[in-house]
C-alpha atoms as a PDB file:
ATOM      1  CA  UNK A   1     176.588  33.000   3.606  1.00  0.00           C
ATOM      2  CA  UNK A   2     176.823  33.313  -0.113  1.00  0.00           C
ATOM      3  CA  UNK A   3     176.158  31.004  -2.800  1.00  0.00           C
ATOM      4  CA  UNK A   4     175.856  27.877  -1.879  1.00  0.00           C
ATOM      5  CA  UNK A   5     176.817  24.837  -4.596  1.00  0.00           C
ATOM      6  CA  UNK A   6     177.725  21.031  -4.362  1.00  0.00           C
ATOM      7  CA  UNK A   7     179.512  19.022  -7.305  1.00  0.00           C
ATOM      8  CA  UNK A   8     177.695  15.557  -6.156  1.00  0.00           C
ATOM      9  CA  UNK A   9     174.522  14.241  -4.513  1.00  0.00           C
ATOM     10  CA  UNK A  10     176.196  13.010  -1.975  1.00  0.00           C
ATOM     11  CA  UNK A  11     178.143  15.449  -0.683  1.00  0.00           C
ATOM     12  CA  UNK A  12     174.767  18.054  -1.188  1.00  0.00           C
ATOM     13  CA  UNK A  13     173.146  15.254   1.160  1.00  0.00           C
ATOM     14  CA  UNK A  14     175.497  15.530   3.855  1.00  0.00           C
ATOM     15  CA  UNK A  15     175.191  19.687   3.782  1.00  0.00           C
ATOM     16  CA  UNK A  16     171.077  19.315   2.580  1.00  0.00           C
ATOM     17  CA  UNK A  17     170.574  21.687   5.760  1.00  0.00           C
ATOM     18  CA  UNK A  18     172.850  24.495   3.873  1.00  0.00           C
ATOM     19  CA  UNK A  19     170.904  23.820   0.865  1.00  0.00           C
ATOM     20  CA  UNK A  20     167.908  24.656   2.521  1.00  0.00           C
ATOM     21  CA  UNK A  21     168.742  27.254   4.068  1.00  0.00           C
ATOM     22  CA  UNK A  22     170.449  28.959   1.224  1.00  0.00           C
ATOM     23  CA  UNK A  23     167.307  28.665  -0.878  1.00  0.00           C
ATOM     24  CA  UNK A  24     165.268  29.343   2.198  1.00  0.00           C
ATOM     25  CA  UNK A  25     167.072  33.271   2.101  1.00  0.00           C
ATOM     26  CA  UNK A  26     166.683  33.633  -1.768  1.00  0.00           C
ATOM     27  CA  UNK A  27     170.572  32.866  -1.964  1.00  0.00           C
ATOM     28  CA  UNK A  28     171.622  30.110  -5.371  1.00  0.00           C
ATOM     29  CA  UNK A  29     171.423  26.644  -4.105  1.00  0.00           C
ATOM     30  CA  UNK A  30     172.345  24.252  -6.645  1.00  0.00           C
ATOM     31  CA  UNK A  31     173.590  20.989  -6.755  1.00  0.00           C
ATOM     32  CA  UNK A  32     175.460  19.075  -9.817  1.00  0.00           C
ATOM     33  CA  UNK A  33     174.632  15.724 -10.727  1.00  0.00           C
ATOM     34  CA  UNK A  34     176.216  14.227 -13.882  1.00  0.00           C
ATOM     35  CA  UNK A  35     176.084  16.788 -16.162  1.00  0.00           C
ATOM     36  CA  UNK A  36     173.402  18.475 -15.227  1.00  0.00           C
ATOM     37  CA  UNK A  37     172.692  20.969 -11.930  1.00  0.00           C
ATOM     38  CA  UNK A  38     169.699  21.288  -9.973  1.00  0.00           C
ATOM     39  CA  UNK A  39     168.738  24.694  -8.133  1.00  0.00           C
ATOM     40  CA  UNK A  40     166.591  24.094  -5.105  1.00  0.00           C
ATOM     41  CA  UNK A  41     164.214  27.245  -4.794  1.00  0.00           C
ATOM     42  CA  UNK A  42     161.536  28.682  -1.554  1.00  0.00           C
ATOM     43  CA  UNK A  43     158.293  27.140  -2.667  1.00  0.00           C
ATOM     44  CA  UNK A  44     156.905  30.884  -1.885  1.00  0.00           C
ATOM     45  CA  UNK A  45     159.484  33.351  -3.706  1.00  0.00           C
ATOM     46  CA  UNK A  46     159.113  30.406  -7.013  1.00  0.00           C
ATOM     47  CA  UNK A  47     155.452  30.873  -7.299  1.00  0.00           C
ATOM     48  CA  UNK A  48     155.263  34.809  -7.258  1.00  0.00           C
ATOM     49  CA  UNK A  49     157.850  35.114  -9.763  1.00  0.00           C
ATOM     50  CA  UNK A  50     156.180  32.325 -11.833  1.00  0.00           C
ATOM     51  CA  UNK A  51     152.903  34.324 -10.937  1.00  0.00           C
ATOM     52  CA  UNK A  52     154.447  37.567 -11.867  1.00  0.00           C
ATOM     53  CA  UNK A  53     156.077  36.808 -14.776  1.00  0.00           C
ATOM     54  CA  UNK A  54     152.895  34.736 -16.578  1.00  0.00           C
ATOM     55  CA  UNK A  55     149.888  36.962 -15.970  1.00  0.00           C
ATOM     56  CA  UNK A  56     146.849  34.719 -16.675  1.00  0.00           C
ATOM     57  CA  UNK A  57     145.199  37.042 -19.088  1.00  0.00           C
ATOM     58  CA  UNK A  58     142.016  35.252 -18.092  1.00  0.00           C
ATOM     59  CA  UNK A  59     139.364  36.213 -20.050  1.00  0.00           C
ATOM     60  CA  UNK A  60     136.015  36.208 -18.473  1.00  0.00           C
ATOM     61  CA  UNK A  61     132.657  36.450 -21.038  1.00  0.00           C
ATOM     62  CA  UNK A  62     129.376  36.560 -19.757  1.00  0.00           C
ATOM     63  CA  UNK A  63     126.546  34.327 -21.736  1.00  0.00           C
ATOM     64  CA  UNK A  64     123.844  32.755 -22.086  1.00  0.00           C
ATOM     65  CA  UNK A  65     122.666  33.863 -18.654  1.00  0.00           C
ATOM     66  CA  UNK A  66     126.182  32.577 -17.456  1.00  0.00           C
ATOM     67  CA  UNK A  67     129.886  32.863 -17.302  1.00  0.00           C
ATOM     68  CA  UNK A  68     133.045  31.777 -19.105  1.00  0.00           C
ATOM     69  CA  UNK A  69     136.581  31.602 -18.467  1.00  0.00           C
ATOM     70  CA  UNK A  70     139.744  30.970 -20.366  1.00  0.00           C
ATOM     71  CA  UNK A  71     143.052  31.417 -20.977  1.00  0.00           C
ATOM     72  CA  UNK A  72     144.206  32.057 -24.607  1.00  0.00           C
ATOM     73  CA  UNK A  73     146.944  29.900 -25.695  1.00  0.00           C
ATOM     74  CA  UNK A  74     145.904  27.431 -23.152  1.00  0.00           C
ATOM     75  CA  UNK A  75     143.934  24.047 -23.396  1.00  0.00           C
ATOM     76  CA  UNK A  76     141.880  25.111 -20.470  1.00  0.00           C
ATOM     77  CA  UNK A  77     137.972  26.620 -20.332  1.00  0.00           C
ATOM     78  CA  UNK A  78     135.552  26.485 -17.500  1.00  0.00           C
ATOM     79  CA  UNK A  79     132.073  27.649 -17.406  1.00  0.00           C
ATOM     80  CA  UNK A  80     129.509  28.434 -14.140  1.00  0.00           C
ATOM     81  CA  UNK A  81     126.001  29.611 -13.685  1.00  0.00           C
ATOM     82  CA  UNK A  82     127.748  32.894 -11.837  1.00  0.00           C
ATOM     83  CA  UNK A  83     131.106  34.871 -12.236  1.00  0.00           C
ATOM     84  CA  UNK A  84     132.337  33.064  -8.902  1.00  0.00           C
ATOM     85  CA  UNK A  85     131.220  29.224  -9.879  1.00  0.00           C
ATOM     86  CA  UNK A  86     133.213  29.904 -13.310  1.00  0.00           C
ATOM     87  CA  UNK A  87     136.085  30.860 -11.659  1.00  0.00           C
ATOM     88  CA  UNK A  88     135.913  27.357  -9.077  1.00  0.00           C
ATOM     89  CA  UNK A  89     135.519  25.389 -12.104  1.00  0.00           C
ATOM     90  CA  UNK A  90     138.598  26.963 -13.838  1.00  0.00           C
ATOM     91  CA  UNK A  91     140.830  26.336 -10.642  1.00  0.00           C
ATOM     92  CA  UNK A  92     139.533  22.925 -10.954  1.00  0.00           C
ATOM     93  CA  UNK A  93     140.017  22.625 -14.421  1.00  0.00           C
ATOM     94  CA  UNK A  94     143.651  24.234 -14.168  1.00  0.00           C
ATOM     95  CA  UNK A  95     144.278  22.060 -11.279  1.00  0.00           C
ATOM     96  CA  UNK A  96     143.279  19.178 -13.832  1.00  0.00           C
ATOM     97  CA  UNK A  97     145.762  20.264 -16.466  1.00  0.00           C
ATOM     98  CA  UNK A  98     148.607  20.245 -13.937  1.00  0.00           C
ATOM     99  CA  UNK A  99     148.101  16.797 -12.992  1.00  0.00           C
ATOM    100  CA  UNK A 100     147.788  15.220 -16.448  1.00  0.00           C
ATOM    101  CA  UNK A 101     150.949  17.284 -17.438  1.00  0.00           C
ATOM    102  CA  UNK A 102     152.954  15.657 -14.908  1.00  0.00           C
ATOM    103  CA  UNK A 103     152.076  12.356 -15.441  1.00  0.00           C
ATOM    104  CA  UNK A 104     151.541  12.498 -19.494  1.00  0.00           C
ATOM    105  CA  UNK A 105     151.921  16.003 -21.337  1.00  0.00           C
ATOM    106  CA  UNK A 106     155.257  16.927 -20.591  1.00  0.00           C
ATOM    107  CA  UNK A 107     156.711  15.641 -23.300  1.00  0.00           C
ATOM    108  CA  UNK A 108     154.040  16.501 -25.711  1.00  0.00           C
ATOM    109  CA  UNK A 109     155.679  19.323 -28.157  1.00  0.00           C
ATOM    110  CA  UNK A 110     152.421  21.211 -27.750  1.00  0.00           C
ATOM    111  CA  UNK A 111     152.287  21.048 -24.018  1.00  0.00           C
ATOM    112  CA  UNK A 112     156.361  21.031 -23.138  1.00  0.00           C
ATOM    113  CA  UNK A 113     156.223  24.968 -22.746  1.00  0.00           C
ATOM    114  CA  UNK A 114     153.650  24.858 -20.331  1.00  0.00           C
ATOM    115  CA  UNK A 115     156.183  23.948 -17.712  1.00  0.00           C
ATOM    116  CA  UNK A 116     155.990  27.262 -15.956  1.00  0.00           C
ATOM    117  CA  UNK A 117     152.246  27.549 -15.581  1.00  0.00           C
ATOM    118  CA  UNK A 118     151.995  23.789 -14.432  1.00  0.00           C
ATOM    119  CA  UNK A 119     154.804  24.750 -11.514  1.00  0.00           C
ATOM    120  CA  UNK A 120     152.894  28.194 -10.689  1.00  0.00           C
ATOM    121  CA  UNK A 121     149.117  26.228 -10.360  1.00  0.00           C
ATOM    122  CA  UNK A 122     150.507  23.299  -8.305  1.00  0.00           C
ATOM    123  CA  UNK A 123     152.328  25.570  -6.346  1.00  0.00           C
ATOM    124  CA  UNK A 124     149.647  27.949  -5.291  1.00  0.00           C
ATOM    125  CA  UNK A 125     146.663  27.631  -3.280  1.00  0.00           C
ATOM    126  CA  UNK A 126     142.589  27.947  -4.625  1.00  0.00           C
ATOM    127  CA  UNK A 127     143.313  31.539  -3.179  1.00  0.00           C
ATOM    128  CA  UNK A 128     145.926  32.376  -4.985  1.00  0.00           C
ATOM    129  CA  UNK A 129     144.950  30.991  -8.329  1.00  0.00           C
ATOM    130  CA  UNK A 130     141.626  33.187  -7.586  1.00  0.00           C
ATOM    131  CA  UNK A 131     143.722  36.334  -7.599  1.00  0.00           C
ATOM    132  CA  UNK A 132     146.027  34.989 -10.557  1.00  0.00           C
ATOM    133  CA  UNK A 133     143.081  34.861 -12.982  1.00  0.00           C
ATOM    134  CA  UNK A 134     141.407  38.065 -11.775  1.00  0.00           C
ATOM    135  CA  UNK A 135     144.513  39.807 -11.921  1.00  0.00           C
ATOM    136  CA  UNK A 136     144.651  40.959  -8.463  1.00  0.00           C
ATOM    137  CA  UNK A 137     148.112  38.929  -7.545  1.00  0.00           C
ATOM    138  CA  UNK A 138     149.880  40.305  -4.736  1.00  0.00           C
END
């Protein structure tokens, strides 16, 4: 199986199994609607290239008898009482971002380019965002 592509909904709806399984094998999947075509894409293989390809470049700071975390470039900053607790609070607080991107930042000029890193943190789990900002991705 190579490629596979559909010029309509419709038809990609009656071959949705093909699609799957296309994207399922890291093969192109797309499907055109209008003018515009949609590639469908394994959850897993989308997140580690996202993951791969936008180090966090965390940047962890002990003080004041604490810890805290952010990301420069990004609206996002946690702080915890010990190196682990900071790094909870910034999943939380990345996990945050992510959902008031999709329902009211994505349009927002400043926010638009943070499509990437809002697909990579809703796609991974607390685990996975752990080794993300520690730099230990596998």
């Amino acid at each position: 199986m190579s490629a596979v592509h559909y010029e309509s909904y419709t038809e990609a709806r009656v071959h949705f199994k093909d699609l799957l399984d296309a994207a399922e094998r890291g093969r192109v999947a797309t499907v055109r609607r209008d003018a515009r075509t949609t590639a469908l894409v394994d959850r897993e293989r989308l997140r580690h290239f996202l993951a791969s390809v936008r180090p966090a470049g965390a940047q962890l700071v002990a003080e004041d008898g604490g810890w805290s975390i952010f990301i420069p470039g990004l609206p996002v900053a946690a702080d915890g009482a010990s190196f682990d607790e900071a790094l909870d609070e910034m999943i939380l607080a990345l996990r945050e971002y992510a959902e008031d991107w999709q329902d009211r930042l994505l349009d927002a000029p400043n926010h638009a380019g943070n499509w990437g890193l809002v697909q990579m943190v809703s796609l991974s789990d607390d685990v996975q965002l752990r080794d993300w900002l520690v730099g230990s991705e596998r």
